[in-house]
C-alpha atoms as a PDB file:
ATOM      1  CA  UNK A   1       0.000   0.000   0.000  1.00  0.00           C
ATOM      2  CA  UNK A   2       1.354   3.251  -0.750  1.00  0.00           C
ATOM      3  CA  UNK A   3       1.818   5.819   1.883  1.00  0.00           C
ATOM      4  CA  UNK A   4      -1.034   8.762   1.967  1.00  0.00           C
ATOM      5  CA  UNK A   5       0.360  12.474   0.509  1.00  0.00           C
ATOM      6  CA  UNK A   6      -0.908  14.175   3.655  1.00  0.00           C
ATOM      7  CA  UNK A   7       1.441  11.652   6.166  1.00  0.00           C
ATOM      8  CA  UNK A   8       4.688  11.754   3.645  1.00  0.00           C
ATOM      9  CA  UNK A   9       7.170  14.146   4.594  1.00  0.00           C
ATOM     10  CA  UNK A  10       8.010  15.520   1.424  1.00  0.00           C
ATOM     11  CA  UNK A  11       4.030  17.101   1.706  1.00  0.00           C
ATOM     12  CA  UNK A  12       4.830  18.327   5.833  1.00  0.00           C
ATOM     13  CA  UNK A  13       7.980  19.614   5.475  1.00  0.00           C
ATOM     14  CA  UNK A  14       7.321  22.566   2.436  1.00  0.00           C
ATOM     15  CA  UNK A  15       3.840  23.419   4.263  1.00  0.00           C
ATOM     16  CA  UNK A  16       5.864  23.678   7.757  1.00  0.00           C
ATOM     17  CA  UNK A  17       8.593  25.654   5.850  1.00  0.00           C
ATOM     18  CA  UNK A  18       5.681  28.228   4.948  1.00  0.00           C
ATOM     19  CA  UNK A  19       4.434  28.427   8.416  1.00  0.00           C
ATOM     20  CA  UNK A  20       7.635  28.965  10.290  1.00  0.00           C
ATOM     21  CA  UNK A  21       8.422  31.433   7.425  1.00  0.00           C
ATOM     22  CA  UNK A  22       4.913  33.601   8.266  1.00  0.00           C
ATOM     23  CA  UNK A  23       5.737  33.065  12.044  1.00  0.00           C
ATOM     24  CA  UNK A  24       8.862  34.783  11.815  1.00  0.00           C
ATOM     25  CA  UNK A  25       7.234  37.822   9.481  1.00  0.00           C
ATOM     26  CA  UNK A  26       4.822  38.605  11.910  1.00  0.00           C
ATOM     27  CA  UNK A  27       7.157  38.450  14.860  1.00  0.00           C
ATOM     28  CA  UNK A  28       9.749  40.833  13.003  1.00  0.00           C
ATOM     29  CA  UNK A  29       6.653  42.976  12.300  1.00  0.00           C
ATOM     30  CA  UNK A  30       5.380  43.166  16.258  1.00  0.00           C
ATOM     31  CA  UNK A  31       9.228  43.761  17.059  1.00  0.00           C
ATOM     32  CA  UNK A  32       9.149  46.318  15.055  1.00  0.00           C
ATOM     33  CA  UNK A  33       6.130  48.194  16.025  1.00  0.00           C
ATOM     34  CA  UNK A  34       7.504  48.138  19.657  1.00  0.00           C
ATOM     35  CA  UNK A  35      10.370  49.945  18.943  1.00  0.00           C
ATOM     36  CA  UNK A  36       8.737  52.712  16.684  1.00  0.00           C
ATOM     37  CA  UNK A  37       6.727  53.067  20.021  1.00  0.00           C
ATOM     38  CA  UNK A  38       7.938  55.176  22.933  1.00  0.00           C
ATOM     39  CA  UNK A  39       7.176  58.592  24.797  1.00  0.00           C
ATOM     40  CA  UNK A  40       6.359  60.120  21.127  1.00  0.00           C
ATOM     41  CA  UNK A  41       9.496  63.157  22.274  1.00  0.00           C
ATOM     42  CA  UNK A  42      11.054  64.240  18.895  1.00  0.00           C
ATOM     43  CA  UNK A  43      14.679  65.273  18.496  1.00  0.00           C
ATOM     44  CA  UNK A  44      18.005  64.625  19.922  1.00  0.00           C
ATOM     45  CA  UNK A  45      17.828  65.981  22.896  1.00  0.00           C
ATOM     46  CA  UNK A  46      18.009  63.798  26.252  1.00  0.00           C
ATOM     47  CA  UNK A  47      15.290  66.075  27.976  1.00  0.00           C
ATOM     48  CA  UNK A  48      11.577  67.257  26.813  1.00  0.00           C
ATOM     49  CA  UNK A  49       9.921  70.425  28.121  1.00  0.00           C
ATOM     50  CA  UNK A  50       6.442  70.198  29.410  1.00  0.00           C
ATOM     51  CA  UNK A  51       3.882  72.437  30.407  1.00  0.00           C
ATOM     52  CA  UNK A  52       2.432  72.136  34.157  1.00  0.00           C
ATOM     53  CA  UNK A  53      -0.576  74.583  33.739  1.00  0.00           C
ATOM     54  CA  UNK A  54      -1.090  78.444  34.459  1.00  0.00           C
ATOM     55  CA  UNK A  55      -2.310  80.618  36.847  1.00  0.00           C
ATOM     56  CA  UNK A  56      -2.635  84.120  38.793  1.00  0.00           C
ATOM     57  CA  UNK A  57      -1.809  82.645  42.441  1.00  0.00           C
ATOM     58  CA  UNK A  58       0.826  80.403  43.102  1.00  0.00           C
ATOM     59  CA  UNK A  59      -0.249  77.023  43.706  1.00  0.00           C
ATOM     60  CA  UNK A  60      -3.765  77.788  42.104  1.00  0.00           C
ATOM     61  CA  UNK A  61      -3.558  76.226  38.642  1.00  0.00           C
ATOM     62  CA  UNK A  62      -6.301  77.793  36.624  1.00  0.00           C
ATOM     63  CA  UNK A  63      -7.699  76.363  33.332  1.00  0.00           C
ATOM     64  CA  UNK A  64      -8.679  79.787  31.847  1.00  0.00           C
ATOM     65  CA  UNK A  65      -7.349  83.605  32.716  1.00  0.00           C
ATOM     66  CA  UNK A  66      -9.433  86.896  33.168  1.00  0.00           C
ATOM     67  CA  UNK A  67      -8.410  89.985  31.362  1.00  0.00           C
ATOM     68  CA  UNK A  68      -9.708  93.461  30.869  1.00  0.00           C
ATOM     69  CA  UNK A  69     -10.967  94.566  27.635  1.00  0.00           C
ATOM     70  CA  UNK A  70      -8.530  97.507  27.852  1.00  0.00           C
ATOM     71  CA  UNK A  71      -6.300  97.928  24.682  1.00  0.00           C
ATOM     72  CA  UNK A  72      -3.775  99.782  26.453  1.00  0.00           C
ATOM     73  CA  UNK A  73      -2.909  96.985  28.988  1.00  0.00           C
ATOM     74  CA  UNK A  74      -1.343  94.051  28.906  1.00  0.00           C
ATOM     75  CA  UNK A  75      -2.874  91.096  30.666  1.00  0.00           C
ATOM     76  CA  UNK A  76      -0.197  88.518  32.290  1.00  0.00           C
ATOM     77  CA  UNK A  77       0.065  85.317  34.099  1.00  0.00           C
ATOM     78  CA  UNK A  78       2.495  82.502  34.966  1.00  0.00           C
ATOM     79  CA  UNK A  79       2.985  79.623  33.648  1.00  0.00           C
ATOM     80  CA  UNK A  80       5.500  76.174  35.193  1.00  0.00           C
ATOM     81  CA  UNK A  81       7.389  74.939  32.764  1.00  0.00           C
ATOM     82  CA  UNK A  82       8.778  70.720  33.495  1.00  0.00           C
ATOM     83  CA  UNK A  83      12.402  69.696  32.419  1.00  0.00           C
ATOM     84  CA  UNK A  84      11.265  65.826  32.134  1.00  0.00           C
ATOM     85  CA  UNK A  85      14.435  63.239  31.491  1.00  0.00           C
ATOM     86  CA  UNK A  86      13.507  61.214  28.596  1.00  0.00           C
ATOM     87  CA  UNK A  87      15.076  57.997  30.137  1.00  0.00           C
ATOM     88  CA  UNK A  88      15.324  59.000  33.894  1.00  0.00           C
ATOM     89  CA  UNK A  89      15.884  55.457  35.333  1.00  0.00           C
ATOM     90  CA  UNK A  90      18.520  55.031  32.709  1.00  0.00           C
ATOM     91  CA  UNK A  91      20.483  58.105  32.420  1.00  0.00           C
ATOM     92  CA  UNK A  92      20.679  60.368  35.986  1.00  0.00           C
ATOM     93  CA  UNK A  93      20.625  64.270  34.885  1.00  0.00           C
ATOM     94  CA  UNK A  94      23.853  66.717  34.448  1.00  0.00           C
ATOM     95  CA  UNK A  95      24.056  70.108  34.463  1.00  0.00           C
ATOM     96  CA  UNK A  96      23.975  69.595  30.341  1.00  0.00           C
ATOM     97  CA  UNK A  97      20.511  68.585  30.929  1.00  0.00           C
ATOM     98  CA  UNK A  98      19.287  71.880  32.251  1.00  0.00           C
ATOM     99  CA  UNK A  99      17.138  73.716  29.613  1.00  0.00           C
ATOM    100  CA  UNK A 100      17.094  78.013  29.129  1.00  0.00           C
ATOM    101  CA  UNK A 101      14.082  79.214  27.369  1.00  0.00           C
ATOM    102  CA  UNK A 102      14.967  82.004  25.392  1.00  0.00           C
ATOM    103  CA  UNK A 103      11.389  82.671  24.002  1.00  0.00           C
ATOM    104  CA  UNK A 104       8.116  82.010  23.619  1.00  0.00           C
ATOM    105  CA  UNK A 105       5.987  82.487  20.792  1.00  0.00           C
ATOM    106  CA  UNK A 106       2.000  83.493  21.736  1.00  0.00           C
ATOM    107  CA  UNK A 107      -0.778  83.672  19.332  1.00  0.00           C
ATOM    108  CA  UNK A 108      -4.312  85.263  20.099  1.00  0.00           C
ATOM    109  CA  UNK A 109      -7.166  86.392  17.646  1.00  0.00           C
ATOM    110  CA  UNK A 110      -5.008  85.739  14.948  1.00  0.00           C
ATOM    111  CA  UNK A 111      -2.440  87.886  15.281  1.00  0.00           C
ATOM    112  CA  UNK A 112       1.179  85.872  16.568  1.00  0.00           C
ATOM    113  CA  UNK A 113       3.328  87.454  19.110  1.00  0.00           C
ATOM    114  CA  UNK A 114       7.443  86.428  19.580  1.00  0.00           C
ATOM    115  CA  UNK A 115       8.998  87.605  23.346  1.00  0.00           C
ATOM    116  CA  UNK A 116      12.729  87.461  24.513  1.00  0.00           C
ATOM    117  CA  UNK A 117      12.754  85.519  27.464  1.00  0.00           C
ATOM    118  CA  UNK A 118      15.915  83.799  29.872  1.00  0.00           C
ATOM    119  CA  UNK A 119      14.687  81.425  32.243  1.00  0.00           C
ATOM    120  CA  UNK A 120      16.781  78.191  33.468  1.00  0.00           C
ATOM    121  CA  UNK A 121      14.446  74.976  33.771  1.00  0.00           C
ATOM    122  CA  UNK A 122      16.793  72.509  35.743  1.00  0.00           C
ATOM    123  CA  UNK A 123      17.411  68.916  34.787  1.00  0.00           C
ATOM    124  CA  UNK A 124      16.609  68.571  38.591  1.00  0.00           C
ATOM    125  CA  UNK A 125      17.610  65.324  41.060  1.00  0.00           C
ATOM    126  CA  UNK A 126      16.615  61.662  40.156  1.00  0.00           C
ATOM    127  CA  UNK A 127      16.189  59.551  43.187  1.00  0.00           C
ATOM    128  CA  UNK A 128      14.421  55.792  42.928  1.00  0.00           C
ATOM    129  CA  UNK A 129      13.446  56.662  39.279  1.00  0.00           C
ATOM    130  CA  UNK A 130      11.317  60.034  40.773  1.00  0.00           C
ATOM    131  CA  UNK A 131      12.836  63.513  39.463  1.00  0.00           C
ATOM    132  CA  UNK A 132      12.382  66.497  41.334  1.00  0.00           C
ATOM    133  CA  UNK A 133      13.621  69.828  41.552  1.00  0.00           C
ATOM    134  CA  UNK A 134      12.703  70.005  38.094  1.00  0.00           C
ATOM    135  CA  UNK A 135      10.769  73.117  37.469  1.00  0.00           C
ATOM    136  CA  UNK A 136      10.466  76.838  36.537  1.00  0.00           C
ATOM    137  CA  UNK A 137       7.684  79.364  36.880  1.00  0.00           C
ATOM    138  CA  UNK A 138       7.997  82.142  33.919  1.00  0.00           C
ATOM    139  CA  UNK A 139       5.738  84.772  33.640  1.00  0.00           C
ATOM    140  CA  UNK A 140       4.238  85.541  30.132  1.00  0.00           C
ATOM    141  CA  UNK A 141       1.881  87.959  28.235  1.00  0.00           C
ATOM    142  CA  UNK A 142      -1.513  85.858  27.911  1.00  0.00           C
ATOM    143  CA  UNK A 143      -3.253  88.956  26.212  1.00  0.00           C
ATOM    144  CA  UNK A 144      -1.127  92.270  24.472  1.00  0.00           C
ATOM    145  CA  UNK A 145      -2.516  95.781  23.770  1.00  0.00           C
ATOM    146  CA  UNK A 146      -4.420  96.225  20.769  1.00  0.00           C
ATOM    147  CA  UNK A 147      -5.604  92.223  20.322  1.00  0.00           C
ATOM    148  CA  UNK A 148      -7.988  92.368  23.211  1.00  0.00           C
ATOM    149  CA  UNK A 149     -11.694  91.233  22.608  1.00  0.00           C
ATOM    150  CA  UNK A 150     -15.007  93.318  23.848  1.00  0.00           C
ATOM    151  CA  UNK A 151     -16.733  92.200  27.217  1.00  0.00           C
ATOM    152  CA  UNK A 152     -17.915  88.604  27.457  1.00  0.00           C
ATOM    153  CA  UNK A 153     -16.328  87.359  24.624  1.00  0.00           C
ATOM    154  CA  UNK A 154     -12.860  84.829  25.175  1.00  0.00           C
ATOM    155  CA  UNK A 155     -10.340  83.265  22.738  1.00  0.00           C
ATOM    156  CA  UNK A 156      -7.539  80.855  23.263  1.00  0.00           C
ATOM    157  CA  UNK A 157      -3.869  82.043  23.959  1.00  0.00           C
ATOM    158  CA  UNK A 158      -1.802  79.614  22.229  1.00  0.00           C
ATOM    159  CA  UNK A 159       2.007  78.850  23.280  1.00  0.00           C
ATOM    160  CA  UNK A 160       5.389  77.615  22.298  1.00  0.00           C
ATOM    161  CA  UNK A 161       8.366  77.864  24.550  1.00  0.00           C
ATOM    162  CA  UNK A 162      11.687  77.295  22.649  1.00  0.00           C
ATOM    163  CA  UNK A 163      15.336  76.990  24.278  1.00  0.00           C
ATOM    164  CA  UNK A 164      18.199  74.981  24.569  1.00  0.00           C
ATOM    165  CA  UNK A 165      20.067  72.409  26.752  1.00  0.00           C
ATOM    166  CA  UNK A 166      23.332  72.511  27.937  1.00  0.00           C
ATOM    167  CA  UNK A 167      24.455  70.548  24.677  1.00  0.00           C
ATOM    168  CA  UNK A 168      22.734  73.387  22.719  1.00  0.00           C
ATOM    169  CA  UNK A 169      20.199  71.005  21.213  1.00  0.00           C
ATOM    170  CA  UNK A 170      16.422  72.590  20.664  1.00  0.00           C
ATOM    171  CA  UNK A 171      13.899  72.103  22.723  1.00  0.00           C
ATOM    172  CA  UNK A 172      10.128  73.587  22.700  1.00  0.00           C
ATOM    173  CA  UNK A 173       7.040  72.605  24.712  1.00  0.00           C
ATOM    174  CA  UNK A 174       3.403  73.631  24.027  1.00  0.00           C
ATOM    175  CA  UNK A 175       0.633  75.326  25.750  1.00  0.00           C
ATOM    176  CA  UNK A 176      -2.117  76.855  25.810  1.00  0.00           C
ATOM    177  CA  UNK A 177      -4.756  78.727  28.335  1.00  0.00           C
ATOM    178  CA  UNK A 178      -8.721  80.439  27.185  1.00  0.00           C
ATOM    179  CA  UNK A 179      -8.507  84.379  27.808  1.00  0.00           C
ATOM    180  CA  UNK A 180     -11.911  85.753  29.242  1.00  0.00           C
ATOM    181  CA  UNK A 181     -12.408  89.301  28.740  1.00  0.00           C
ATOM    182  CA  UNK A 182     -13.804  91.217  31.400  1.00  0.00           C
ATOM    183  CA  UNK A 183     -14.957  94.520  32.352  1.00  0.00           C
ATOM    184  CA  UNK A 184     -13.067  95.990  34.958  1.00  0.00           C
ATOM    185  CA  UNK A 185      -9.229  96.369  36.160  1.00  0.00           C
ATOM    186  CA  UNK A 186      -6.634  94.255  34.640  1.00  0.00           C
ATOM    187  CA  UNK A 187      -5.928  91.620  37.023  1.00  0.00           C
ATOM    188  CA  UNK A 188      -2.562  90.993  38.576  1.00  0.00           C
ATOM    189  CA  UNK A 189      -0.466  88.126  38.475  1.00  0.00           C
ATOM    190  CA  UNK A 190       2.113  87.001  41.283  1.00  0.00           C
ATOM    191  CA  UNK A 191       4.791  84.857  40.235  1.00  0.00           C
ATOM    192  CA  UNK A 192       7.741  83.367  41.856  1.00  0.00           C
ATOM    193  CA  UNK A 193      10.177  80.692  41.240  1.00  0.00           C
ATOM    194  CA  UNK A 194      13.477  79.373  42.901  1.00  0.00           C
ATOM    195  CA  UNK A 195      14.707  83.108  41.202  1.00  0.00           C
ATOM    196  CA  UNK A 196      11.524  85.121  40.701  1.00  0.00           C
ATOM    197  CA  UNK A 197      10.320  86.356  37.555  1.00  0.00           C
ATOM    198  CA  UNK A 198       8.792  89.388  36.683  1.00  0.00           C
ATOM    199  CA  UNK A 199       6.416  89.454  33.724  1.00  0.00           C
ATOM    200  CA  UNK A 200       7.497  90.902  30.567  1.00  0.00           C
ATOM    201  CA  UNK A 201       6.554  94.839  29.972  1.00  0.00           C
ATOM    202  CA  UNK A 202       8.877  94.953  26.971  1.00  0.00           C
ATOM    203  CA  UNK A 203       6.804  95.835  23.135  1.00  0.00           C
ATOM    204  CA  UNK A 204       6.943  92.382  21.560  1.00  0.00           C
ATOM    205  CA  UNK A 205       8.343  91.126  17.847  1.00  0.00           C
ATOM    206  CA  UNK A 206       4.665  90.650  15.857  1.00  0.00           C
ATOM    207  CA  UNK A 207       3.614  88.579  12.882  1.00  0.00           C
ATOM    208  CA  UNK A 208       0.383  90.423  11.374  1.00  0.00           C
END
């Protein structure tokens, strides 16, 4: 009696060859994927900036910022700004890791605002994989002269913070915070940091 196809192993051993072939595809393929994966940071840099939140009083994170409808104020507020290690149980921080905003770029009803800036965000202290010491509190124009909107109305003051590490490789972080326009006096804002920071009063660089 002749021996059936499906038991001879010149049938098994081509289909097994095929299977062990797609097994190893899809494998490579999940392997893959995983590494592509990750905190989603761009660029070079060991450190990402991040942005905490805003507010008027310290401590009292706020998720949107009264201002007058004056056009010949300025309305500020402060914002904490997070140097975050990208591999902190990996690589401890250095002084190379501390970050110096140099400016931030705001846009509001349209109109795009650029503002000098020097503020250190430190790399911080790593101790059983928790960083701290790792903040900055900057204080920033949320609404300029002239771009102001009438009494009730609000609009969303949009953020980017750019500066470099000690390595001199960019970083940025984005933010944003909704403006509420108000009748009445231009509130104040109180900010303070390890080195405190007064809010900018200088005309800024605009993009029409």
């Amino acid at each position: 009696m002749s021996e059936s196809p499906m038991r001879s192993g010149r049938v098994q051993l081509p289909w097994l060859a095929r299977l062990r072939h797609v097994v190893t595809v899809l494998a490579l393929a999940i392997l893959l994927g995983a590494c592509e994966g990750g905190s989603g940071q761009s660029g070079t840099a060991f450190v990402f900036l991040s942005v905490d939140g805003f507010f008027l009083t310290q401590g009292a994170i706020t998720s949107s910022i009264p201002s007058s409808t004056s056009q010949v104020t300025t309305t500020n507020a402060c914002v904490i700004l997070r140097n975050n290690l990208k591999n902190p149980t990996i690589v401890g921080p250095s002084a190379l890791d501390n970050v110096t905003v140099r400016s931030y770029t705001l846009t509001l009803n349209g109109r795009t605002f650029t503002f000098a800036t020097a503020v250190l965000v430190p790399a911080g202290t790593v101790s059983m994989g928790n960083v701290s010491g790792n903040t900055a509190t900057l204080g920033v124009i949320v609404a300029p002269a002239g771009v102001k909107g009438g009494a009730g109305s609000g609009a969303v003051a949009e953020f980017t913070f750019s500066g470099r590490d000690g390595r001199g490789q960019a970083v940025q972080a984005e933010g944003a915070i909704t403006v509420l326009f108000v009748a009445g006096e231009e509130p104040s804002a109180s900010c303070t940091s390890a080195a405190p920071v007064t809010p900018p009063t200088t005309p800024p660089v605009t993009t029409p």
